[in-house]
C-alpha atoms as a PDB file:
ATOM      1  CA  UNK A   1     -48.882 -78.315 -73.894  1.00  0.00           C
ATOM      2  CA  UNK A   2     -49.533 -76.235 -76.947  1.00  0.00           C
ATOM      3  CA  UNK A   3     -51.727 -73.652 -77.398  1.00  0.00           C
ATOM      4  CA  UNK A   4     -54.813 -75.600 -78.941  1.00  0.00           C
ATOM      5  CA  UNK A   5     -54.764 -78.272 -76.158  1.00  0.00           C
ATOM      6  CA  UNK A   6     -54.442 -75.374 -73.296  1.00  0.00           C
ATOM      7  CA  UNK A   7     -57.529 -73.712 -75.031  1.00  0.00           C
ATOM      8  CA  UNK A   8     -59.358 -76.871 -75.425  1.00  0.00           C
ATOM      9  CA  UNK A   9     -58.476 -77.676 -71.644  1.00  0.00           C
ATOM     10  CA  UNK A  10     -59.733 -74.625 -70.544  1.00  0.00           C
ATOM     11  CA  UNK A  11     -62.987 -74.602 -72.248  1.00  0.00           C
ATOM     12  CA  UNK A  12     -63.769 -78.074 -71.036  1.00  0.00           C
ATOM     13  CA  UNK A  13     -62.697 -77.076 -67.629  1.00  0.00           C
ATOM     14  CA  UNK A  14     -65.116 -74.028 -67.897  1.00  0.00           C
ATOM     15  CA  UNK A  15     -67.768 -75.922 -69.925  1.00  0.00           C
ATOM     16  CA  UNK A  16     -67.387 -72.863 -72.734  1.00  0.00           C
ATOM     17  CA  UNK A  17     -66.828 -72.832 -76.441  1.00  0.00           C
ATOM     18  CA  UNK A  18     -65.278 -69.988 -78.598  1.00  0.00           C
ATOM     19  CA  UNK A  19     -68.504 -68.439 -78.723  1.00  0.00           C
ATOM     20  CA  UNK A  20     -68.656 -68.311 -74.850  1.00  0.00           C
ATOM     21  CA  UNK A  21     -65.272 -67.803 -74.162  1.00  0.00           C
ATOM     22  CA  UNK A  22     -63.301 -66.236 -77.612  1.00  0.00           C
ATOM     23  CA  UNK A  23     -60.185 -66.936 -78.536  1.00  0.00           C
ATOM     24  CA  UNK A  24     -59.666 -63.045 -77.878  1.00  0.00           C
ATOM     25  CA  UNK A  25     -60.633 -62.864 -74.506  1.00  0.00           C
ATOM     26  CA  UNK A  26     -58.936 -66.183 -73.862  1.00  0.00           C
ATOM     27  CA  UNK A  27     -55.474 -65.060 -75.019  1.00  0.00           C
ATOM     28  CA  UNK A  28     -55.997 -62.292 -73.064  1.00  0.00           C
ATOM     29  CA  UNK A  29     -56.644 -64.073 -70.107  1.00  0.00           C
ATOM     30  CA  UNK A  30     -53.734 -66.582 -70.776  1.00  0.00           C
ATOM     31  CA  UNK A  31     -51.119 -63.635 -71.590  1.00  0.00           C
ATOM     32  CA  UNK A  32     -52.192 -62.282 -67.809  1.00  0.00           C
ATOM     33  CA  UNK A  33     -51.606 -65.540 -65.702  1.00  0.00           C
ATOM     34  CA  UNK A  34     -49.024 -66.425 -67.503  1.00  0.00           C
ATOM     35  CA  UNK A  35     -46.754 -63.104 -66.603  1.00  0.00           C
ATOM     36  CA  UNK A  36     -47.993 -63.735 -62.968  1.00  0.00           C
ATOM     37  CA  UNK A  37     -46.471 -66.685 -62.480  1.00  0.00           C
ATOM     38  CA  UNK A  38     -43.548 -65.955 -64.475  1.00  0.00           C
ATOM     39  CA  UNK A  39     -42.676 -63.180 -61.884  1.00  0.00           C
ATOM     40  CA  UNK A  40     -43.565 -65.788 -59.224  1.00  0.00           C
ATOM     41  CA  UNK A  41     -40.618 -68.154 -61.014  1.00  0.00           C
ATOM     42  CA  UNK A  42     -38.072 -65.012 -61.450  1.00  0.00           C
ATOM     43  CA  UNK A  43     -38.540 -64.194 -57.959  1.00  0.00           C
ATOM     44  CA  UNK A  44     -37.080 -67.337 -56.776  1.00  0.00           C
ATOM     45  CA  UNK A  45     -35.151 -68.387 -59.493  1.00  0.00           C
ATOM     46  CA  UNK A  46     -34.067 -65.325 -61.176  1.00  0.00           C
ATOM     47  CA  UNK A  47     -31.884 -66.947 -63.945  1.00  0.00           C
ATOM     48  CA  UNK A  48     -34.554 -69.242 -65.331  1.00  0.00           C
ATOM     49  CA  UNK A  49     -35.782 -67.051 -67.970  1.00  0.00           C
ATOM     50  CA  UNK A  50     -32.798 -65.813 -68.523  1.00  0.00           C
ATOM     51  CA  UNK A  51     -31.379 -64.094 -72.479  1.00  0.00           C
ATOM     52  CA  UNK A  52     -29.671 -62.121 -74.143  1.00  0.00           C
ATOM     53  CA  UNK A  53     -30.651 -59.489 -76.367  1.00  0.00           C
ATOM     54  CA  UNK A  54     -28.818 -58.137 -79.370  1.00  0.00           C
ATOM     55  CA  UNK A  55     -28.979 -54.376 -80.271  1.00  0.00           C
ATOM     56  CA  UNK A  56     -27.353 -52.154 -82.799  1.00  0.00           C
ATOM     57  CA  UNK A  57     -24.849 -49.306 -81.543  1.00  0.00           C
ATOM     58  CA  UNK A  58     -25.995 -45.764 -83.131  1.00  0.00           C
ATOM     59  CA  UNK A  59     -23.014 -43.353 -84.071  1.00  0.00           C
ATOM     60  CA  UNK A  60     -22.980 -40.607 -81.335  1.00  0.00           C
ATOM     61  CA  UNK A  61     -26.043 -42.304 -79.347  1.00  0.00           C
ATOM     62  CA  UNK A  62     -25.410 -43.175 -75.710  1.00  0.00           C
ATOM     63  CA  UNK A  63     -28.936 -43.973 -74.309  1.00  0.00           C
ATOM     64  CA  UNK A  64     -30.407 -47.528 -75.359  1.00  0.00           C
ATOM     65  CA  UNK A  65     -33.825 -48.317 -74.434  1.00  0.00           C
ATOM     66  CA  UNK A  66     -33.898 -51.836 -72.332  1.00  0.00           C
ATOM     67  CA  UNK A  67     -36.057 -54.905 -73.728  1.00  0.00           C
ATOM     68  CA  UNK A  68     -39.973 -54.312 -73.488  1.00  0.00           C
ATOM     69  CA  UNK A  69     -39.932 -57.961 -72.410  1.00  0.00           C
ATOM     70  CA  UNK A  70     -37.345 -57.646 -69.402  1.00  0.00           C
ATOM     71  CA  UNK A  71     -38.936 -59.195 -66.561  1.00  0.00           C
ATOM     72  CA  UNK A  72     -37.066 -58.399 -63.934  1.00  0.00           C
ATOM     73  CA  UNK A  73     -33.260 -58.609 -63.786  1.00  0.00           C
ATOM     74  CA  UNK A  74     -30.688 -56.830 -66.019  1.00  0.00           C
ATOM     75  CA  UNK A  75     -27.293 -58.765 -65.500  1.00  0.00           C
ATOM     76  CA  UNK A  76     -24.988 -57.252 -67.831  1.00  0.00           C
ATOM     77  CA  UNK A  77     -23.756 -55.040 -70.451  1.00  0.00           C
ATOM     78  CA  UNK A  78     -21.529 -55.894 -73.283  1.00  0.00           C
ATOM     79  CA  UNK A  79     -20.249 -53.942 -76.185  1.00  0.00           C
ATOM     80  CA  UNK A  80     -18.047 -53.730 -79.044  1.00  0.00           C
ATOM     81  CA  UNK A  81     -17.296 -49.918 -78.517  1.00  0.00           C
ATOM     82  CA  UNK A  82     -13.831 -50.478 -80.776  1.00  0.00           C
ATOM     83  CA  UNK A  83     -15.919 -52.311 -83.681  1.00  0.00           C
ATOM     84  CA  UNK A  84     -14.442 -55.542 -83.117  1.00  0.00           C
ATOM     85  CA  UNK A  85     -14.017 -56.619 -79.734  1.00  0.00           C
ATOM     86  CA  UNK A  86     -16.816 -57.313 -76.470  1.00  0.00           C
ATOM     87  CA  UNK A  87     -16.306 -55.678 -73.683  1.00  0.00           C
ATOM     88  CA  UNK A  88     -17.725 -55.682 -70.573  1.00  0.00           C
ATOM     89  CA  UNK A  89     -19.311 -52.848 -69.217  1.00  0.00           C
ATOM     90  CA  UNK A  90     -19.438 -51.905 -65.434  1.00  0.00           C
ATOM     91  CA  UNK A  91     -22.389 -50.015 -63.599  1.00  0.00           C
ATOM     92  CA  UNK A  92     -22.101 -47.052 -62.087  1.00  0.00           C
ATOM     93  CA  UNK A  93     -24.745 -44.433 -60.412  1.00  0.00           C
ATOM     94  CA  UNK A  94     -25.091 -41.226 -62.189  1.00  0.00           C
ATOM     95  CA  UNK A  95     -25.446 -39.618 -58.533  1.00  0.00           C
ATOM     96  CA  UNK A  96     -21.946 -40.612 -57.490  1.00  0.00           C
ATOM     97  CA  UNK A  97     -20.477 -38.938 -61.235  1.00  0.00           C
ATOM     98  CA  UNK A  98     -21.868 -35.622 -60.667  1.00  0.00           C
ATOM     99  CA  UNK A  99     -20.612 -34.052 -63.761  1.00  0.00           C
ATOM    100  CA  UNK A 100     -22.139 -32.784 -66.834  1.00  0.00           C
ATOM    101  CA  UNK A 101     -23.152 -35.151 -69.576  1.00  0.00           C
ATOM    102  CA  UNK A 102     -22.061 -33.482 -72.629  1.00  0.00           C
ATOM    103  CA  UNK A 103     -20.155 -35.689 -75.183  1.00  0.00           C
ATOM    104  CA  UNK A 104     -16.671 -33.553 -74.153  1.00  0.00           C
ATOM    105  CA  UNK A 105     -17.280 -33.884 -70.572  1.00  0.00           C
ATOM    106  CA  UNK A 106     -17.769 -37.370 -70.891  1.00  0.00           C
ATOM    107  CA  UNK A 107     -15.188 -38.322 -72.655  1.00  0.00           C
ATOM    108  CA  UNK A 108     -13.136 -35.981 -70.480  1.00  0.00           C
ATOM    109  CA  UNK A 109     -13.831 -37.573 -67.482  1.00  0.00           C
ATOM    110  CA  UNK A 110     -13.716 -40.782 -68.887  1.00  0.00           C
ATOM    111  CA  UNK A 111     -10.084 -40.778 -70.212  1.00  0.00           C
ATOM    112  CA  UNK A 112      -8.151 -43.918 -69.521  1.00  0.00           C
ATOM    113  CA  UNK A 113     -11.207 -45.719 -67.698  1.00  0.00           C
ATOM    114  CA  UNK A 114     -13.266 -48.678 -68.626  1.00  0.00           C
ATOM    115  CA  UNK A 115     -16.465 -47.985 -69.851  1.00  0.00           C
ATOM    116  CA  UNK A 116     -19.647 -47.877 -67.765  1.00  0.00           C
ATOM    117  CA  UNK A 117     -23.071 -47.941 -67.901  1.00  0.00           C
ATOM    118  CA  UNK A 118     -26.037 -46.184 -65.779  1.00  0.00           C
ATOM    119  CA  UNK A 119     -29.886 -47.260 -65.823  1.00  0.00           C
ATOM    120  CA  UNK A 120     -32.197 -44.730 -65.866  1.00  0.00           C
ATOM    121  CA  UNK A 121     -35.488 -43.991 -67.266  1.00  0.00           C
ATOM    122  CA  UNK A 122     -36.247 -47.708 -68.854  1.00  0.00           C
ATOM    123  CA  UNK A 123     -32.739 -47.264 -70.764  1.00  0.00           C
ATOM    124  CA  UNK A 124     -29.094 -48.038 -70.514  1.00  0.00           C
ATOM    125  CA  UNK A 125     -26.391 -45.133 -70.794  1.00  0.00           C
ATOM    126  CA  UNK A 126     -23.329 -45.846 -71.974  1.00  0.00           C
ATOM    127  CA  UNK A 127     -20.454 -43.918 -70.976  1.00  0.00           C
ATOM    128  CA  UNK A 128     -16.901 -44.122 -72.701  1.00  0.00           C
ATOM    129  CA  UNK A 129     -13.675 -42.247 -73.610  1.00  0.00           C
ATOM    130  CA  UNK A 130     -14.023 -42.715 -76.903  1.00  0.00           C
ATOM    131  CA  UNK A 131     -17.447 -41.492 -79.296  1.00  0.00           C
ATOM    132  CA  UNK A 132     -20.100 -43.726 -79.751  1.00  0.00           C
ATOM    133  CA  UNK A 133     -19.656 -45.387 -83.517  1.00  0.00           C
ATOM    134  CA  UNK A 134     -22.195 -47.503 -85.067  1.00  0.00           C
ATOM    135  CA  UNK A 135     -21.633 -51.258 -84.780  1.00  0.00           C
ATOM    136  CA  UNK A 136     -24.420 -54.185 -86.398  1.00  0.00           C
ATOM    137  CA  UNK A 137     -25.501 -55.552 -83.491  1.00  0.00           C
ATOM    138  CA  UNK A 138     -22.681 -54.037 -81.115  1.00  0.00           C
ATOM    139  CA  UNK A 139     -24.789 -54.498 -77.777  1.00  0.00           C
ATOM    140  CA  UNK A 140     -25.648 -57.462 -75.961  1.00  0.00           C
ATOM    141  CA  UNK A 141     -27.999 -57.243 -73.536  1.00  0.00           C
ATOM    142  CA  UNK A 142     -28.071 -60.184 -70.532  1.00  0.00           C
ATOM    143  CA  UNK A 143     -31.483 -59.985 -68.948  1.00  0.00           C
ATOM    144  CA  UNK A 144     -34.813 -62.256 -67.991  1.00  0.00           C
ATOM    145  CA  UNK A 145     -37.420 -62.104 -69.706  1.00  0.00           C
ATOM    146  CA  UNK A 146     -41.288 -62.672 -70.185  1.00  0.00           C
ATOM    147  CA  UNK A 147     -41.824 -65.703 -71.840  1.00  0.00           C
ATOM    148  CA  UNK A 148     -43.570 -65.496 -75.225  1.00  0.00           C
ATOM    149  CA  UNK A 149     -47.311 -65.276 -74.929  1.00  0.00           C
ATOM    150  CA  UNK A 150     -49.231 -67.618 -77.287  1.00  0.00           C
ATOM    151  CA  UNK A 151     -50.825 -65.519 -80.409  1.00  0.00           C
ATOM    152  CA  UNK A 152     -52.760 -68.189 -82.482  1.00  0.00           C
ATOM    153  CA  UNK A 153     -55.067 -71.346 -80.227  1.00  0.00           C
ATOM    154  CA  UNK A 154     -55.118 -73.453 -83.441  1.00  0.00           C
ATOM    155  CA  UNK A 155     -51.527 -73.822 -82.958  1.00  0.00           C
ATOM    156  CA  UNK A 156     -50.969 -77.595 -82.213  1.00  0.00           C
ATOM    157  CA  UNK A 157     -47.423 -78.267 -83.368  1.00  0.00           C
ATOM    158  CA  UNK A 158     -45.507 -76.037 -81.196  1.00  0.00           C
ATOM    159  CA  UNK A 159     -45.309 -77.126 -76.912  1.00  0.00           C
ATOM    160  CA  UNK A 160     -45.202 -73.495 -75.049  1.00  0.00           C
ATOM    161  CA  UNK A 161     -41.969 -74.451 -73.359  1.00  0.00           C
ATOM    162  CA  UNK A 162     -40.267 -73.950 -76.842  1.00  0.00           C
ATOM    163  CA  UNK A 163     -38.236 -70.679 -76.752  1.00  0.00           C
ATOM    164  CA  UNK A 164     -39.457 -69.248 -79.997  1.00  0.00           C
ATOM    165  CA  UNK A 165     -35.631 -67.887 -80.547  1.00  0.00           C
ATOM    166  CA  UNK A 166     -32.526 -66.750 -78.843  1.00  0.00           C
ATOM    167  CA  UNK A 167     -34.231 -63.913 -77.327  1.00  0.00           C
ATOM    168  CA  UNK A 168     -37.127 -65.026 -76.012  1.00  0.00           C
ATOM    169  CA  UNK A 169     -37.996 -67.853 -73.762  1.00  0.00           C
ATOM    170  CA  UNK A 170     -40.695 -70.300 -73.509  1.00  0.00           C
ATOM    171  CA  UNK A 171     -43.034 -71.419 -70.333  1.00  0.00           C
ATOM    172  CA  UNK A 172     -41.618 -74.435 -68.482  1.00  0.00           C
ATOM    173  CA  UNK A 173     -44.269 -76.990 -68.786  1.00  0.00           C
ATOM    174  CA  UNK A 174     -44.279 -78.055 -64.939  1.00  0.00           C
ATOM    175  CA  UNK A 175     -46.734 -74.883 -64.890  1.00  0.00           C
ATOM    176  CA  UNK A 176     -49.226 -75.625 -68.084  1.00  0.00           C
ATOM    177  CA  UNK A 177     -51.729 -77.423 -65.982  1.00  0.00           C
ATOM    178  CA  UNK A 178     -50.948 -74.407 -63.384  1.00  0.00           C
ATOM    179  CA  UNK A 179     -51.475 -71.775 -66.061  1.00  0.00           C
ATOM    180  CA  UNK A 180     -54.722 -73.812 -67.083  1.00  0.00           C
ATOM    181  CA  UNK A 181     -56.274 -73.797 -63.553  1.00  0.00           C
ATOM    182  CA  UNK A 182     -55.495 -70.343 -62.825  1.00  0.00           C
ATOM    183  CA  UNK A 183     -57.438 -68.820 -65.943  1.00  0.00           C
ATOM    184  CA  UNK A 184     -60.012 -71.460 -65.336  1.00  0.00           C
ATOM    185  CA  UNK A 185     -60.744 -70.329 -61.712  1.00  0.00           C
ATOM    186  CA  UNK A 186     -60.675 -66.561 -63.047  1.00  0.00           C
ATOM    187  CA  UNK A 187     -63.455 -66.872 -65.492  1.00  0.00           C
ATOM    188  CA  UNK A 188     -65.306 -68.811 -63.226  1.00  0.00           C
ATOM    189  CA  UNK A 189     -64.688 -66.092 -60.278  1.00  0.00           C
ATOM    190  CA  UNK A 190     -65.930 -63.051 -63.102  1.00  0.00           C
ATOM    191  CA  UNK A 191     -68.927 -65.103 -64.229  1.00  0.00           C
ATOM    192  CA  UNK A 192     -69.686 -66.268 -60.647  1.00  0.00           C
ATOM    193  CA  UNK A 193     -69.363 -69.355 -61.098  1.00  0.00           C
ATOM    194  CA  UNK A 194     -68.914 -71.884 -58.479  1.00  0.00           C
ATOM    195  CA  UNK A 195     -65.575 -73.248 -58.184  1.00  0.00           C
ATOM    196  CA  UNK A 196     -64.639 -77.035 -58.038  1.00  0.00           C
ATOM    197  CA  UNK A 197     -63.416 -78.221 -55.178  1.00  0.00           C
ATOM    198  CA  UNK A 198     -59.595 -79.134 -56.453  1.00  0.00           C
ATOM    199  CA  UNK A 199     -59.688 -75.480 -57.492  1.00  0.00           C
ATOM    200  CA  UNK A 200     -59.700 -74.002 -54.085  1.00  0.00           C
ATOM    201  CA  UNK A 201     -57.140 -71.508 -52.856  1.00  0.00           C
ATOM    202  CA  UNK A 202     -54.898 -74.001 -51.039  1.00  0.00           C
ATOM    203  CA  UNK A 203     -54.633 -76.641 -53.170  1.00  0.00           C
ATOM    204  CA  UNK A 204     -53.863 -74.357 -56.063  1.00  0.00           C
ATOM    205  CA  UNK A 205     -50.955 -72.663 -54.281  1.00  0.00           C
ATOM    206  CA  UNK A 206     -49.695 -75.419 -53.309  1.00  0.00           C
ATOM    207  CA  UNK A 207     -49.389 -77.242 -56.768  1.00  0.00           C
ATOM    208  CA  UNK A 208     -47.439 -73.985 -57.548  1.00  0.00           C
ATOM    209  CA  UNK A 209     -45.403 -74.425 -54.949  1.00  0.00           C
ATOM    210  CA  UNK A 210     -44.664 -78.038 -56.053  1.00  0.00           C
ATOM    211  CA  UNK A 211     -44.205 -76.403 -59.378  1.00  0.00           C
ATOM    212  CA  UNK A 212     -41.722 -74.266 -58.261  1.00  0.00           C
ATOM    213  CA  UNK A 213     -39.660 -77.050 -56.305  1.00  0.00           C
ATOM    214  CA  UNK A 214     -39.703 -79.555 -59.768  1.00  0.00           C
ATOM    215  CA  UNK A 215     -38.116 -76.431 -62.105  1.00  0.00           C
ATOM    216  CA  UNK A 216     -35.849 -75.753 -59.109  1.00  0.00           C
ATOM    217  CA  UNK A 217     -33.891 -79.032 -58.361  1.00  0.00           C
ATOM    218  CA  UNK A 218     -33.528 -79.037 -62.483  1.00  0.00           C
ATOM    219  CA  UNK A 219     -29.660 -78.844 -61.884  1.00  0.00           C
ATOM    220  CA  UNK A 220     -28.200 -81.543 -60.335  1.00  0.00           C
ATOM    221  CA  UNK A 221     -24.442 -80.606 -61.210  1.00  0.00           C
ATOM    222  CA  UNK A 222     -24.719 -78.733 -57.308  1.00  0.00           C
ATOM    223  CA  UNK A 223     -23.266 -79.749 -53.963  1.00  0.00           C
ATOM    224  CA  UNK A 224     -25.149 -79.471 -51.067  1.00  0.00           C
ATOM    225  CA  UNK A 225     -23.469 -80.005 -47.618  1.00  0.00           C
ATOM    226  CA  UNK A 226     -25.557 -80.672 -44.946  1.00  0.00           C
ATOM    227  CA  UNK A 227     -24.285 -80.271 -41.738  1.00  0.00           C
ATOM    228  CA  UNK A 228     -25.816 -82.297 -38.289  1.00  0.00           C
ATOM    229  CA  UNK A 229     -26.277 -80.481 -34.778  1.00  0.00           C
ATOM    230  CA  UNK A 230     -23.066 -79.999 -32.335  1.00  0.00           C
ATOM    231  CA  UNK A 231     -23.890 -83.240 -29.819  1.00  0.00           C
ATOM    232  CA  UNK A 232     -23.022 -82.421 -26.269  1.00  0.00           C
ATOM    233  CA  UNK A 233     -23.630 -85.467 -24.562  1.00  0.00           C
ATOM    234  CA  UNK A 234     -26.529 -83.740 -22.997  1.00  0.00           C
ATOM    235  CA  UNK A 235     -29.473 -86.095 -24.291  1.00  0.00           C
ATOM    236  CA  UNK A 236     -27.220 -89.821 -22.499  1.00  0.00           C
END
């Protein structure tokens, strides 16, 4: 669904125009339900709006702020600390170092070692036995994250599912009708509205749920093994 046909859904769902309902408060709206379901998805699926971001090393900077759009899982760390080559950074806890974090202490402490990384404060801290030199996009970043919320309703060319680019992800469409319904029933609920019967409580959680089950079994390059009860003779 693209943005234009979601608005025009919605409106005729609501009975509202852009007058009654702008485009402003609608994107809003949209923007809101659409990160709370995207959550919902992560939780169970936590690689489906999966990226990677692509981030500039600073000369002598360690910290590196992490994506405003991470949703909700950081999987890795790489780096071309050398200029050329990725490597792969492990994690560590800052609690279990217990040192000081001046550049020579670092690097001190670090001798010999593969590089790690520690999270704290939104940000990613890299730490090395050799100086941080700057590298054109020398940090990749493998994380989820929020899919891309729609910024213009008169866009009709472009489904919402489409990733915009590498580092951003688009809305799967089993939950465009979802996404519909739920910003439907909330402007409906703040204008006290009375709600259609298909848009009651139950029925709408368990379309998500049905949702959520379709984007799911999307790989079918798994095997399952199932697996039937011991039999002891004990029902003959």
């Amino acid at each position: 669904m693209t943005p234009y046909k979601l608005a025009y859904r919605i409106r005729k769902r609501t009975k509202t125009n852009s007058n009654t309902y702008s485009d402003t408060d609608l994107l809003i709206d949209i923007g809101v339900e659409m990160d709370d379901l995207s959550v919902r998805i992560a939780q169970v699926y936590e690689g489906y709006f999966g990226v990677y971001s692509l981030r500039d090393l600073v000369a002598d900077t360690r910290e590196y702020p992490l994506p405003e759009d991470l949703l909700n899982h950081l999987y890795g760390i790489e780096a071309k600390l050398d200029g050329s080559n990725w490597k792969w950074l492990k994690e560590f806890d800052l609690n279990m170092y217990q040192r000081a974090t001046d550049e020579t202490t670092i690097l001190a402490q670090f001798a010999g070692l593969d590089p790690m990384y520690d999270l704290f404060r939104g940000s990613a801290f890299i730490y090395s036995d050799t100086a941080i030199i700057g590298v054109t996009e020398g940090l990749k970043l493998w994380h989820s994250a929020y899919p891309q919320h729609p910024t213009d309703l008169t866009e009709n060319a472009v489904d919402l599912s489409t990733p915009p680019s590498e580092e951003q992800t688009g809305f799967p469409r089993q939950f465009h009708k979802i996404l519909e319904r739920k910003v439907s029933r909330g402007f409906k609920e703040r204008n006290n509205i009375k709600l259609a019967k298909d848009e009651d409580e139950v029925v709408l959680e368990k379309d998500i749920e049905n949702a959520m089950e379709a984007i799911g079994s999307m790989n079918a390059d798994r095997s399952i093994i199932g697996s039937l009860p011991y039999e002891d003779g004990a029902d003959y």
